[in-house]
C-alpha atoms as a PDB file:
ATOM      1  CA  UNK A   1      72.001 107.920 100.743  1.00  0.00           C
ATOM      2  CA  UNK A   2      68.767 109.473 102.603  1.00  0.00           C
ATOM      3  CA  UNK A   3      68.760 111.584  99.650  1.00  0.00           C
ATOM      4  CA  UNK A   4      68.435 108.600  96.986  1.00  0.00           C
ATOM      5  CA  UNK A   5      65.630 107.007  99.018  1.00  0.00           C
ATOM      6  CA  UNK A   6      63.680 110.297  98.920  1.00  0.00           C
ATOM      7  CA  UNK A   7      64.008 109.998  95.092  1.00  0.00           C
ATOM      8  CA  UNK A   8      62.790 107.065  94.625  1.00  0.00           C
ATOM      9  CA  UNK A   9      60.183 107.448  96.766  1.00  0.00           C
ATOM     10  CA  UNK A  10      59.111 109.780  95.387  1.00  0.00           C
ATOM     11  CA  UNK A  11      59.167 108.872  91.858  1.00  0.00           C
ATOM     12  CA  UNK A  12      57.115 105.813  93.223  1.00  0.00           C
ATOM     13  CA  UNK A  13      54.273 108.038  94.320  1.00  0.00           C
ATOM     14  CA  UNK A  14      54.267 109.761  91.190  1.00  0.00           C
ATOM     15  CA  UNK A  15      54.074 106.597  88.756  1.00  0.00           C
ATOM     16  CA  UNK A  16      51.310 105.423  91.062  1.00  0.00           C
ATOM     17  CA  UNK A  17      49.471 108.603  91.191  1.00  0.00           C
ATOM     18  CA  UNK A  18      49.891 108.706  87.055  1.00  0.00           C
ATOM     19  CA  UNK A  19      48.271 104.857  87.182  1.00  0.00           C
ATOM     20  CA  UNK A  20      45.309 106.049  89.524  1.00  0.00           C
ATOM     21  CA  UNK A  21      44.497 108.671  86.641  1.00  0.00           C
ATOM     22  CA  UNK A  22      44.732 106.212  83.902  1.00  0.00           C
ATOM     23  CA  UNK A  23      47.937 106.921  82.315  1.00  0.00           C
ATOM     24  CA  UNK A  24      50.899 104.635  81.823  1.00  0.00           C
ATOM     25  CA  UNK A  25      53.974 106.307  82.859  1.00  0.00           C
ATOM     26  CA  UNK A  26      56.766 105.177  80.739  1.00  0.00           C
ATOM     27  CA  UNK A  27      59.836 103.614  81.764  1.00  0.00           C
ATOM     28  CA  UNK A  28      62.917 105.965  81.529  1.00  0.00           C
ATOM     29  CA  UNK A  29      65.292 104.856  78.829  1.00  0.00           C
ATOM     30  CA  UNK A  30      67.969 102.979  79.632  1.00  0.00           C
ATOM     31  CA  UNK A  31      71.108 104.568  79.034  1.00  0.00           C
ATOM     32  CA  UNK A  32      73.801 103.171  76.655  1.00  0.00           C
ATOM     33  CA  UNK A  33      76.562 101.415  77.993  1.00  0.00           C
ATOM     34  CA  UNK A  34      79.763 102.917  77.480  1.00  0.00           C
ATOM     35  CA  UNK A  35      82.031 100.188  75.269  1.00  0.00           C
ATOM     36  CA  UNK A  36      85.587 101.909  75.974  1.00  0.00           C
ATOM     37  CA  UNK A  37      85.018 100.980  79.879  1.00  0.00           C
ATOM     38  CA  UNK A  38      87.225  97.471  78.534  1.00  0.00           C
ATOM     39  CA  UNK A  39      89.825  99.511  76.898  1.00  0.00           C
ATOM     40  CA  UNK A  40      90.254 101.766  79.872  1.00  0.00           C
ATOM     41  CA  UNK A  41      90.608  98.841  82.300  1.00  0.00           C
ATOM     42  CA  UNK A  42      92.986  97.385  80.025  1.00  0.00           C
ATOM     43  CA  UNK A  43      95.043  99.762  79.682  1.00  0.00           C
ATOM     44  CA  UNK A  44      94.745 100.386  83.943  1.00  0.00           C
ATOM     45  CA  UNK A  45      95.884  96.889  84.053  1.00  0.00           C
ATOM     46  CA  UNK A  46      99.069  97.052  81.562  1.00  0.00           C
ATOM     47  CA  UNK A  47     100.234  99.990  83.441  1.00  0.00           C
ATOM     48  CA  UNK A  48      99.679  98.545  87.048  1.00  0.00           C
ATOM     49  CA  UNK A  49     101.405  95.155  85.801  1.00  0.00           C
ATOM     50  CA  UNK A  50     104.365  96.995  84.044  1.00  0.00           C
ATOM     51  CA  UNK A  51     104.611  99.608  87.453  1.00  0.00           C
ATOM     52  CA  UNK A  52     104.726  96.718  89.323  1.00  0.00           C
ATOM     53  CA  UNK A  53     107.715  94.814  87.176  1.00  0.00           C
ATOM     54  CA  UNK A  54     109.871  97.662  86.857  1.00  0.00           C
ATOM     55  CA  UNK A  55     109.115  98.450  90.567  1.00  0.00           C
ATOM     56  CA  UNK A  56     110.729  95.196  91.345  1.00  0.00           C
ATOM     57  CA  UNK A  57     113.384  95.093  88.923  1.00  0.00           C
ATOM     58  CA  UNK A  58     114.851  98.357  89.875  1.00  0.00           C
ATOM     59  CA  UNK A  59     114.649  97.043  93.826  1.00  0.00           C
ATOM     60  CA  UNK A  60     116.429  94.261  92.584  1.00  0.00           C
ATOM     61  CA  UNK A  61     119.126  96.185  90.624  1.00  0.00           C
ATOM     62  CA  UNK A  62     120.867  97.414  94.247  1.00  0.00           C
ATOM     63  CA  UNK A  63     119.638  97.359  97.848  1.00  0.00           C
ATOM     64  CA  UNK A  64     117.472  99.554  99.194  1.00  0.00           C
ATOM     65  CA  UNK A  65     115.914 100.027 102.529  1.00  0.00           C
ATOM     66  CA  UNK A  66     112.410  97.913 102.951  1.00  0.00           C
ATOM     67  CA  UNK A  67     111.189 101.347 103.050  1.00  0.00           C
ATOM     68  CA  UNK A  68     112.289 102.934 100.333  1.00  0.00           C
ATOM     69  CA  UNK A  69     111.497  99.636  97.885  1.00  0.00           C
ATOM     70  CA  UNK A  70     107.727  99.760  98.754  1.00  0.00           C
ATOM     71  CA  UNK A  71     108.461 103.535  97.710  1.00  0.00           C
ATOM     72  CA  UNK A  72     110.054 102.708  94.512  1.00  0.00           C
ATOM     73  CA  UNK A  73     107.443 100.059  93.697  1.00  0.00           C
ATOM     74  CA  UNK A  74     104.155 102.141  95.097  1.00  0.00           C
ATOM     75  CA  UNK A  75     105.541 105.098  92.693  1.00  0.00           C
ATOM     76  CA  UNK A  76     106.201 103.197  89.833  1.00  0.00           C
ATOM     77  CA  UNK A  77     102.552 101.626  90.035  1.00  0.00           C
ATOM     78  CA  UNK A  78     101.113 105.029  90.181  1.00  0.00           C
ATOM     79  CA  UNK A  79     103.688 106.530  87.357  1.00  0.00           C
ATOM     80  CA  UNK A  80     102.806 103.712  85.360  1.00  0.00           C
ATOM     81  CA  UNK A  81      98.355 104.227  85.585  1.00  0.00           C
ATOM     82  CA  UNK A  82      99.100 107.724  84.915  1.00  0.00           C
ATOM     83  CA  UNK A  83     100.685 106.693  81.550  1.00  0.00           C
ATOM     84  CA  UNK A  84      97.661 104.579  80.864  1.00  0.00           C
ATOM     85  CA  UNK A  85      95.058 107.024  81.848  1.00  0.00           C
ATOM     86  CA  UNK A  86      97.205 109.772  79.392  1.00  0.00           C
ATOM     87  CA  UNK A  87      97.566 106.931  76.413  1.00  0.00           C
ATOM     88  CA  UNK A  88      94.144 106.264  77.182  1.00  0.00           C
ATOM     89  CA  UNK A  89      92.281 109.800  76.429  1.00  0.00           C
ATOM     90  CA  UNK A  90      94.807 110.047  73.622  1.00  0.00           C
ATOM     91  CA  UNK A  91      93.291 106.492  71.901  1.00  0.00           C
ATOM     92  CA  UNK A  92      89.583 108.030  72.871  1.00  0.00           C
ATOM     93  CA  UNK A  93      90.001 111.706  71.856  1.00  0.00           C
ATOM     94  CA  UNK A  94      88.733 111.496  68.590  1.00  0.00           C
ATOM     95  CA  UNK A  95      85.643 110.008  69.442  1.00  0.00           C
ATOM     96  CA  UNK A  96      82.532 111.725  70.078  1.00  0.00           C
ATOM     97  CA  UNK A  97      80.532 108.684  71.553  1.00  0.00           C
ATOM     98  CA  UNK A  98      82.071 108.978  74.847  1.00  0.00           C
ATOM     99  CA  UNK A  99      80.208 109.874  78.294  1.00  0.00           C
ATOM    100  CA  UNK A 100      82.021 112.391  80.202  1.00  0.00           C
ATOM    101  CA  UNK A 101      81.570 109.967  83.172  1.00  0.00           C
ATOM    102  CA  UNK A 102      83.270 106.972  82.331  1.00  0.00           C
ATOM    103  CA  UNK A 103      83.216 104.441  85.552  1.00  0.00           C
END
């Protein structure tokens, strides 16, 4: 975080130094937003929702320690996202327009 503050002071004291000469720094472009950040939550969503449903249908199915349902149900959720993430880069692949840091 220190870091970051150094930055941008420092970036200050150069756009003010620039304006002291005379010249109008330019602002810095900003950078275009990356419109697959929907699908990819979507898709996070679906696969946390359906993790979470067959989580508790298979807990339901026979009986299980309390222990080993929030097992069944926390590994489900997570078996489920990593279907999403893999359908995911599959629906994207193709497509060159894509940051290599989604967020």
């Amino acid at each position: 975080m220190y870091l970051g503050l150094i930055s941008i002071r420092a970036r200050y004291r150069e756009r003010m130094e620039l304006i002291k000469q005379g010249i109008v720094p330019q602002n810095a472009p900003k950078p275009t937003p990356n419109k697959y950040r929907a699908l990819r939550n979507g898709f996070l969503c679906i696969g946390v929702a359906l993790g979470l449903i067959i989580g508790f249908v298979v807990t339901q199915c026979a009986t299980y320690t309390e222990e080993a349902e929030a097992l069944i149900i926390g590994s489900s959720v997570l078996f489920f996202l990593g279907i999403a993430y893999v359908l995911f880069y599959f629906a994207t692949k193709n497509n060159k327009e894509i940051d290599s840091d989604i967020e």
